[in-house]
C-alpha atoms as a PDB file:
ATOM      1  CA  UNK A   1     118.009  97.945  88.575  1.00  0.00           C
ATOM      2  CA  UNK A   2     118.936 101.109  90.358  1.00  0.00           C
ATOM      3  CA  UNK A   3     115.878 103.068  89.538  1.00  0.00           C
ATOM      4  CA  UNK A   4     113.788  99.757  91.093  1.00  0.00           C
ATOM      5  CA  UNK A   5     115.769  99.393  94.164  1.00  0.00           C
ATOM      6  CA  UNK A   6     115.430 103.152  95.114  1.00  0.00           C
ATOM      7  CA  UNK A   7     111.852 103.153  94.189  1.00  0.00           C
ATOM      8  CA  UNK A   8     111.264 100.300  96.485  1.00  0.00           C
ATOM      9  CA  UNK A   9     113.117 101.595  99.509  1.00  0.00           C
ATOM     10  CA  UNK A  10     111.172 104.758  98.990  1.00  0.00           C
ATOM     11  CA  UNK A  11     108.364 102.950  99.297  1.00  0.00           C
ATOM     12  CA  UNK A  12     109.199 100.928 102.166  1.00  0.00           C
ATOM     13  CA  UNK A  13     110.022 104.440 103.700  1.00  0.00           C
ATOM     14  CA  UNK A  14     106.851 105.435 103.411  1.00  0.00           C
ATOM     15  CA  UNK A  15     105.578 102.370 105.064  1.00  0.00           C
ATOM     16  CA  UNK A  16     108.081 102.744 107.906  1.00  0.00           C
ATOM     17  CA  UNK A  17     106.904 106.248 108.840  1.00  0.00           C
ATOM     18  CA  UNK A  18     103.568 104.894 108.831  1.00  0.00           C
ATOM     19  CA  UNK A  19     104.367 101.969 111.036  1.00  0.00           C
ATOM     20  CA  UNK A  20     106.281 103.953 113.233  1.00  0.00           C
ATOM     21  CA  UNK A  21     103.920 107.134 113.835  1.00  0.00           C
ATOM     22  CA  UNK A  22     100.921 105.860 112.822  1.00  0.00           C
ATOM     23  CA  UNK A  23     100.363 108.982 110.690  1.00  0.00           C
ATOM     24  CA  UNK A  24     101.347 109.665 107.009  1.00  0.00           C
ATOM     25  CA  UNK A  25     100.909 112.108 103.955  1.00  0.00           C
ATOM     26  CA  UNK A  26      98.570 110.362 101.001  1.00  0.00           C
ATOM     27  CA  UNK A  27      97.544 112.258  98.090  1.00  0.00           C
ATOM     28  CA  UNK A  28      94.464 112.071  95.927  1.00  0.00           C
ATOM     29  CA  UNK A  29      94.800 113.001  92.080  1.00  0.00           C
ATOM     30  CA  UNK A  30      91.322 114.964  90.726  1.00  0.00           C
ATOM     31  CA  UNK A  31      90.935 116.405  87.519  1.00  0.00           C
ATOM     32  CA  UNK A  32      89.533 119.911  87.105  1.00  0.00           C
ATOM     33  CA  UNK A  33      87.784 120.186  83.686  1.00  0.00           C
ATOM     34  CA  UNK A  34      84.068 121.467  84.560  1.00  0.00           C
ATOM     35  CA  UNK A  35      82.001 122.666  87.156  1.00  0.00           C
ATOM     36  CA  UNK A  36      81.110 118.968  88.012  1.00  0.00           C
ATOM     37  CA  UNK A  37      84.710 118.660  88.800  1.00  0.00           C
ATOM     38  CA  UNK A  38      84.313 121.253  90.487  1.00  0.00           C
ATOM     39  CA  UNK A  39      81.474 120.642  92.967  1.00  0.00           C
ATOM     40  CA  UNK A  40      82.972 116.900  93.507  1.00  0.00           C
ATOM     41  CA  UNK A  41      86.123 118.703  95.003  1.00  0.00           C
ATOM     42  CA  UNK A  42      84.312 120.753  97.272  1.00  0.00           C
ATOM     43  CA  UNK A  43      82.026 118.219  98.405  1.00  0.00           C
ATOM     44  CA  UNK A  44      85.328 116.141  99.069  1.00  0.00           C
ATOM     45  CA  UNK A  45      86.732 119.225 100.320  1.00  0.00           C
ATOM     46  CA  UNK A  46      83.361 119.801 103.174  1.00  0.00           C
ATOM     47  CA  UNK A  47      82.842 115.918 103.390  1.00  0.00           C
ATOM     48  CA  UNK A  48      84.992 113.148 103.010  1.00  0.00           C
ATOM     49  CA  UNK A  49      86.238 111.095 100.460  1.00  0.00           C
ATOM     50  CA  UNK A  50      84.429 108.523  98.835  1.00  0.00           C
ATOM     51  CA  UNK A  51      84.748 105.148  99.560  1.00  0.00           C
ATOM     52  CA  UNK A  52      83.374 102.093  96.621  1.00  0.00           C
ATOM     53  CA  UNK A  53      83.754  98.519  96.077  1.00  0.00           C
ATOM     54  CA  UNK A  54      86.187  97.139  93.758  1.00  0.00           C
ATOM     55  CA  UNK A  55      83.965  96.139  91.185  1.00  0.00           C
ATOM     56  CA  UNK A  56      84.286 100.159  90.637  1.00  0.00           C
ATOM     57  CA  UNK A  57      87.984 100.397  90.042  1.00  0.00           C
ATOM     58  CA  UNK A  58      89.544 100.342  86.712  1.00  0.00           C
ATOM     59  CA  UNK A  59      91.900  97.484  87.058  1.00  0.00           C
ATOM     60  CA  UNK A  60      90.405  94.777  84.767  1.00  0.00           C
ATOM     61  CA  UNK A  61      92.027  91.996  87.506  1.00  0.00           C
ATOM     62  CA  UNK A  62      90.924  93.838  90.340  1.00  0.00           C
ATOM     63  CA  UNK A  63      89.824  91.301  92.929  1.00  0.00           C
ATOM     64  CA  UNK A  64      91.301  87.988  91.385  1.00  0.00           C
ATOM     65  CA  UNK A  65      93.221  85.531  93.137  1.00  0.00           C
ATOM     66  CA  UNK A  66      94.428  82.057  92.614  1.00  0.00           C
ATOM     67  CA  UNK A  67      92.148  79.268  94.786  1.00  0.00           C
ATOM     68  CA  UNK A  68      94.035  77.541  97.411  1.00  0.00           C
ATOM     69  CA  UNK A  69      93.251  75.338 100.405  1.00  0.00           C
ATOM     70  CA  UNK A  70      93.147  78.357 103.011  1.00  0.00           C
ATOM     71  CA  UNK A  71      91.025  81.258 100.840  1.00  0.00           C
ATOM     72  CA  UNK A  72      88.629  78.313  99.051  1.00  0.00           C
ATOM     73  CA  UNK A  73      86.300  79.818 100.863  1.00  0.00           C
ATOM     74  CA  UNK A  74      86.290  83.669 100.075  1.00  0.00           C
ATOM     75  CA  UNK A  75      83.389  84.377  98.004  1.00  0.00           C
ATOM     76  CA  UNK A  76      82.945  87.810  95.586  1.00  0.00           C
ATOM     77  CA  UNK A  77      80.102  88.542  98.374  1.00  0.00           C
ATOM     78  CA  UNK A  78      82.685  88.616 101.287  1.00  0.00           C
ATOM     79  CA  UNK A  79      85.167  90.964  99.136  1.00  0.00           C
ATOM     80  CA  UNK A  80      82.279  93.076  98.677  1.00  0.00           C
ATOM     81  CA  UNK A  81      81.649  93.634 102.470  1.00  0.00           C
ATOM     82  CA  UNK A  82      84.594  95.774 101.975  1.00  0.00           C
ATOM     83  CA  UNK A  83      84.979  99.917 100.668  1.00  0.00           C
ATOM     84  CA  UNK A  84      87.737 101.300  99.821  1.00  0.00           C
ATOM     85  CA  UNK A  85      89.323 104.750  98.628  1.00  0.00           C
ATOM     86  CA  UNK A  86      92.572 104.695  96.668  1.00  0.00           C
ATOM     87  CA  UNK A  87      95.384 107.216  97.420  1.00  0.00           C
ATOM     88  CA  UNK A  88      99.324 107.889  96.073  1.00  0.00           C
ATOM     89  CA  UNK A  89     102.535 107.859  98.283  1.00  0.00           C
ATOM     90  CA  UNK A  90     104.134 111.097  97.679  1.00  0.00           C
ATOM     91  CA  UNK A  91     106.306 109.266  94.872  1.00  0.00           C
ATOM     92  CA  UNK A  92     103.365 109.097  92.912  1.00  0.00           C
ATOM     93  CA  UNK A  93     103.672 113.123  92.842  1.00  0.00           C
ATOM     94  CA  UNK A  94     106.279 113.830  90.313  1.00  0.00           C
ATOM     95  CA  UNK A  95     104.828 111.198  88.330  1.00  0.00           C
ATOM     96  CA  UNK A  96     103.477 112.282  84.868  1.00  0.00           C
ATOM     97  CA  UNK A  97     101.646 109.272  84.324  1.00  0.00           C
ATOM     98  CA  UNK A  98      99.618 109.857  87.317  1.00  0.00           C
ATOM     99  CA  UNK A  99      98.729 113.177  86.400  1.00  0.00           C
ATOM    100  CA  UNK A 100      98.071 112.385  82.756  1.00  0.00           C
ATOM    101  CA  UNK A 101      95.769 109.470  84.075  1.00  0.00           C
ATOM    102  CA  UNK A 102      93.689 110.842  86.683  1.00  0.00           C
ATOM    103  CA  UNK A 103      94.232 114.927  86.880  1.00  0.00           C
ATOM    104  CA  UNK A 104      93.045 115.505  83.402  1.00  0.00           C
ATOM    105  CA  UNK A 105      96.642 115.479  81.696  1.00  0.00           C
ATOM    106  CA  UNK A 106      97.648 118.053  83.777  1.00  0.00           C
ATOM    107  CA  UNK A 107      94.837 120.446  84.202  1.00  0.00           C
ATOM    108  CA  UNK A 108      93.883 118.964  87.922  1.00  0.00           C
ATOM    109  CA  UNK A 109      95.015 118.446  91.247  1.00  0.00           C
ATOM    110  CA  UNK A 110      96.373 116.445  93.701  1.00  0.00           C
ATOM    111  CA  UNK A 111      95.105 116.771  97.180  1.00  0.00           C
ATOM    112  CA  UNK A 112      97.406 116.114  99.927  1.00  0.00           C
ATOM    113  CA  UNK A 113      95.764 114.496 103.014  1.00  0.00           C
ATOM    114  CA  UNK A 114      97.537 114.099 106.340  1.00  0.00           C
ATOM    115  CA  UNK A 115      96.084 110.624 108.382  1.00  0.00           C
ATOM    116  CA  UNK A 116      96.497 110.732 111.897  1.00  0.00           C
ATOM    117  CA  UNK A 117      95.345 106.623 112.248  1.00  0.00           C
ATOM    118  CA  UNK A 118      96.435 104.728 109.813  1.00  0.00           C
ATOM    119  CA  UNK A 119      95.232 101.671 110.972  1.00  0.00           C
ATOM    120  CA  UNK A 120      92.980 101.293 107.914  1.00  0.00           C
ATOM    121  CA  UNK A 121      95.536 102.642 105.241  1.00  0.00           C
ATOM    122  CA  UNK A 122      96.968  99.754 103.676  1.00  0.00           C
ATOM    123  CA  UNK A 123      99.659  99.737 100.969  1.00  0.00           C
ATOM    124  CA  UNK A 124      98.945  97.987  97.716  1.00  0.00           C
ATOM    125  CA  UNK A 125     101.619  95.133  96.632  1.00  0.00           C
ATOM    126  CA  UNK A 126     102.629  94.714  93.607  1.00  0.00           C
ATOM    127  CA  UNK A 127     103.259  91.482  92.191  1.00  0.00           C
ATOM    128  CA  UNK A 128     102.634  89.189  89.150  1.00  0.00           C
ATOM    129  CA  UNK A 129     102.081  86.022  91.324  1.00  0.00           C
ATOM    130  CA  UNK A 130      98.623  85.569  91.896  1.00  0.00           C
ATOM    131  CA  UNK A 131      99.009  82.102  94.352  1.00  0.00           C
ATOM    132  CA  UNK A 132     100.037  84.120  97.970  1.00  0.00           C
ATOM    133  CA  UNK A 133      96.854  85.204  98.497  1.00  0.00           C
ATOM    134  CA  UNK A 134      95.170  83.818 101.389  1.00  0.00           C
ATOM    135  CA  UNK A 135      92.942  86.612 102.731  1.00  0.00           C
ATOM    136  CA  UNK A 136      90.145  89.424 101.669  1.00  0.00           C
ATOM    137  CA  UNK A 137      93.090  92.009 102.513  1.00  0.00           C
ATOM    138  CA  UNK A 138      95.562  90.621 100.702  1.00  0.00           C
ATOM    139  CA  UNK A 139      93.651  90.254  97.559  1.00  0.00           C
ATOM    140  CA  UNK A 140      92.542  94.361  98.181  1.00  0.00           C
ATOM    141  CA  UNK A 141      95.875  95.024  98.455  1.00  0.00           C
ATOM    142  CA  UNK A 142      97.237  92.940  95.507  1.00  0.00           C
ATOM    143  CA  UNK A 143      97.896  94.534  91.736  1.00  0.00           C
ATOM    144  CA  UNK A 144     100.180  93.637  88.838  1.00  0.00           C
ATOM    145  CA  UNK A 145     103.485  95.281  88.361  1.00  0.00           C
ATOM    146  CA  UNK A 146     101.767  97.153  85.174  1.00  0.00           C
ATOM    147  CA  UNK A 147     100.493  99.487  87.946  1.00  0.00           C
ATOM    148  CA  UNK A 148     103.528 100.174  90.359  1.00  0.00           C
ATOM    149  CA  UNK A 149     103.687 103.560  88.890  1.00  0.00           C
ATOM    150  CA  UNK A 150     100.476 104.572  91.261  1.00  0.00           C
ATOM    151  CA  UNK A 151     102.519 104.197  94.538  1.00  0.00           C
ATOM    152  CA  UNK A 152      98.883 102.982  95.659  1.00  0.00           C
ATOM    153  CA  UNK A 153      97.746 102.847  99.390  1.00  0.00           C
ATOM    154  CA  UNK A 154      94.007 102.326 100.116  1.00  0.00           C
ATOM    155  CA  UNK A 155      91.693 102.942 102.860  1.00  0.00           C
ATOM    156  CA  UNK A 156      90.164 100.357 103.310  1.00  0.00           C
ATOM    157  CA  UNK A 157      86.513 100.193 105.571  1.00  0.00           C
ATOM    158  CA  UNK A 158      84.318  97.055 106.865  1.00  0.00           C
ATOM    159  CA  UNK A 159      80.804  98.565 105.388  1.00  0.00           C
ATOM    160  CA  UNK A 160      78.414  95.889 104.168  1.00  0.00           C
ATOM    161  CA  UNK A 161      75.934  98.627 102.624  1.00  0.00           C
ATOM    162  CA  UNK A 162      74.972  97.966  98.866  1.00  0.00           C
ATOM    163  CA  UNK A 163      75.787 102.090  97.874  1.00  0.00           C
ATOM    164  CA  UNK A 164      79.445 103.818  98.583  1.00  0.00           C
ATOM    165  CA  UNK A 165      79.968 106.026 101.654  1.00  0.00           C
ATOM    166  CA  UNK A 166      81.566 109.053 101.935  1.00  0.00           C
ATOM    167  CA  UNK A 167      84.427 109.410 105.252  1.00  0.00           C
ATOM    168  CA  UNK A 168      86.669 111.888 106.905  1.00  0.00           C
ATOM    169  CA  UNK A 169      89.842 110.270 105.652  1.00  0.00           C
ATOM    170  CA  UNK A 170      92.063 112.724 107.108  1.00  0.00           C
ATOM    171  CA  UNK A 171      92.892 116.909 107.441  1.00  0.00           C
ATOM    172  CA  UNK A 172      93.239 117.780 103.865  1.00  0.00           C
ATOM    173  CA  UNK A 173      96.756 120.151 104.071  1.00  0.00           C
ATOM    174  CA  UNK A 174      97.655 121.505 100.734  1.00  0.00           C
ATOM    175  CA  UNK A 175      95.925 121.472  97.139  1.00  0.00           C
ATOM    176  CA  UNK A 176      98.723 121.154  94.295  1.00  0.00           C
ATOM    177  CA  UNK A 177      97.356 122.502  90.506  1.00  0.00           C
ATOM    178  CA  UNK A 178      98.571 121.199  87.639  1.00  0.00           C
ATOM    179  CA  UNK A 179     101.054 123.790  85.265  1.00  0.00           C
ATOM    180  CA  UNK A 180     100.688 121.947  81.969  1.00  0.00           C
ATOM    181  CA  UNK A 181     102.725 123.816  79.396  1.00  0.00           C
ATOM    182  CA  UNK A 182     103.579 126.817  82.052  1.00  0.00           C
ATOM    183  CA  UNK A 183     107.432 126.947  81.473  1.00  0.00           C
ATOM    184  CA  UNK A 184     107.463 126.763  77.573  1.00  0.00           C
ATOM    185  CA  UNK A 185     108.543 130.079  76.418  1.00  0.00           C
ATOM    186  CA  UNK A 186     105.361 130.265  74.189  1.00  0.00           C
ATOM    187  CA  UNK A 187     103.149 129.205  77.378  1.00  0.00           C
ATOM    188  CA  UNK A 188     100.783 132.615  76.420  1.00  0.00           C
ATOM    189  CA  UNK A 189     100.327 131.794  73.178  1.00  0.00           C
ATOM    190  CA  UNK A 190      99.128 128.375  74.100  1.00  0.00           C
ATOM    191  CA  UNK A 191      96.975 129.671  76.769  1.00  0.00           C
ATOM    192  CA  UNK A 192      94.927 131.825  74.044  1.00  0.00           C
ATOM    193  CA  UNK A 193      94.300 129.169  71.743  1.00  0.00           C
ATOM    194  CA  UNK A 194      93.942 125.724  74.340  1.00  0.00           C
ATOM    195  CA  UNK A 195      90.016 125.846  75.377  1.00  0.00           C
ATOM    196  CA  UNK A 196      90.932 123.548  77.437  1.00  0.00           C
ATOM    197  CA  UNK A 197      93.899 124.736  79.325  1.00  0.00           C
ATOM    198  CA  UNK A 198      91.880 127.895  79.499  1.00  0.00           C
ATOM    199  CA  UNK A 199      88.447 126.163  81.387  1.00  0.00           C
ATOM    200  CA  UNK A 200      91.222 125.114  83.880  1.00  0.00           C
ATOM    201  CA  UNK A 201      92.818 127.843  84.629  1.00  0.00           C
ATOM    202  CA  UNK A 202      88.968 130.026  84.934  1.00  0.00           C
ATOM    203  CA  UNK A 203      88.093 127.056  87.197  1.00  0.00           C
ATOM    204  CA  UNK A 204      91.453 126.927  89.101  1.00  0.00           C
ATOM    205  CA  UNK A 205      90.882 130.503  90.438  1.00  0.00           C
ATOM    206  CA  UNK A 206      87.239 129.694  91.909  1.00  0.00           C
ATOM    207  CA  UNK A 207      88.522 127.367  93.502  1.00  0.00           C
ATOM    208  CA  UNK A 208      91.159 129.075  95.024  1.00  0.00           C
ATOM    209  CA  UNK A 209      88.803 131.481  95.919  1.00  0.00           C
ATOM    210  CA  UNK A 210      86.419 129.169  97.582  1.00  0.00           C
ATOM    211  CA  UNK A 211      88.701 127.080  99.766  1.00  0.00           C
ATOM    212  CA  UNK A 212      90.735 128.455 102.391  1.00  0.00           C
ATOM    213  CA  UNK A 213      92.935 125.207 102.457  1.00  0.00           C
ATOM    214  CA  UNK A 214      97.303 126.172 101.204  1.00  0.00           C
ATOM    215  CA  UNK A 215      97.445 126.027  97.512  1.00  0.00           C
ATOM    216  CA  UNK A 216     100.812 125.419  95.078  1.00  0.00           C
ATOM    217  CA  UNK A 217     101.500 124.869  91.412  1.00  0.00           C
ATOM    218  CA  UNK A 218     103.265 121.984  91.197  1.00  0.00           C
ATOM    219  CA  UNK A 219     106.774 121.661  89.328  1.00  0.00           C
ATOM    220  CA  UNK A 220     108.137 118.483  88.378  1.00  0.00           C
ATOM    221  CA  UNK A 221     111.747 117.754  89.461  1.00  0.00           C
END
């Protein structure tokens, strides 16, 4: 009960600073595994994030709502008038899950993104109760508890095209690299013998050298 209730009014913390300054930190998780990984982080990097409908997202419900007499009318082409870009509250940060999920277990990043207008970040709710939802925003913004762990927001865009677009989100400020296994005392001998954890690390200094954005390993607390 504790653990919920200060998750929560972190949350709504988030969403006050938002409110009240109309700017906010949001961070993107990325795995680094190959050069492809590579050359999508530096075209996000010189570019802009990309932006996709929701049939693209991995949330098997993604998009469903319960018919009522006020969003009858919302049909799966309206919803898909819509792109959108998913991002993490800082909570989502010292999350394992998140970085086991999407940063490669680990051997990623998380880019941090400061948004001056927020006026098309929205924050995802999380409920079970599928019979509230009475506009295309709301059912954007709408996922199952299952997924409260991703401290979600989403930029959402009006954008009709039938391909995803690329956007200027907001001034990238800081790349954070995974440390899988750094602090074990035997973190060398792992290092030798992971291929994986070795790729990573090879690709983690290019890209260091090629961006000139503030970089930090990133320790959980």
């Amino acid at each position: 009960m504790g653990n919920s209730f200060n998750k929560k009014l972190q949350v709504n913390l988030q969403v006050d600073i938002l409110q009240k300054t109309n700017k906010m930190k949001l961070y993107k998780f990325r795995p680094l595994a190959d050069c492809n990984d590579l050359k999508r982080i530096e075209y996000i990097i010189n570019s802009g994030f990309y932006c996709c409908d929701f049939l693209n997202f991995n949330d098997m419900n993604e998009g469903v709502f319960s018919t009522n007499q006020k969003n009858k009318n919302i049909t799966l082409n309206q919803k898909l008038q819509y792109k959108i870009c998913s991002f993490s509250g800082k909570n989502a940060l010292n999350n394992q899950l998140m970085w086991g999920h999407y940063a490669n277990a680990g051997m990623g990043i998380v880019i941090e993104v400061e948004v001056n207008n927020c006026k098309n970040i929205k924050e995802v709710i999380y409920s079970d109760k599928y019979d509230a939802l009475n506009s295309i925003e709301e059912i954007l913004t709408h996922k199952t508890t299952e997924w409260e762990y991703e401290n979600e927001f989403r930029c959402i865009i009006k954008d009709s095209s039938a391909c995803g677009i690329t956007r200027k989100i907001g001034n990238i400020t800081k790349i954070y690299f995974g440390t899988p296994y750094k602090e074990l005392e035997n973190y060398d001998s792992i290092k030798e013998q992971h291929k994986k954890l070795k790729k990573y690390l090879d690709l983690k200094k290019k890209l260091k050298d090629i961006i000139k954005i503030d970089c930090k390993d990133f320790k959980f607390t």
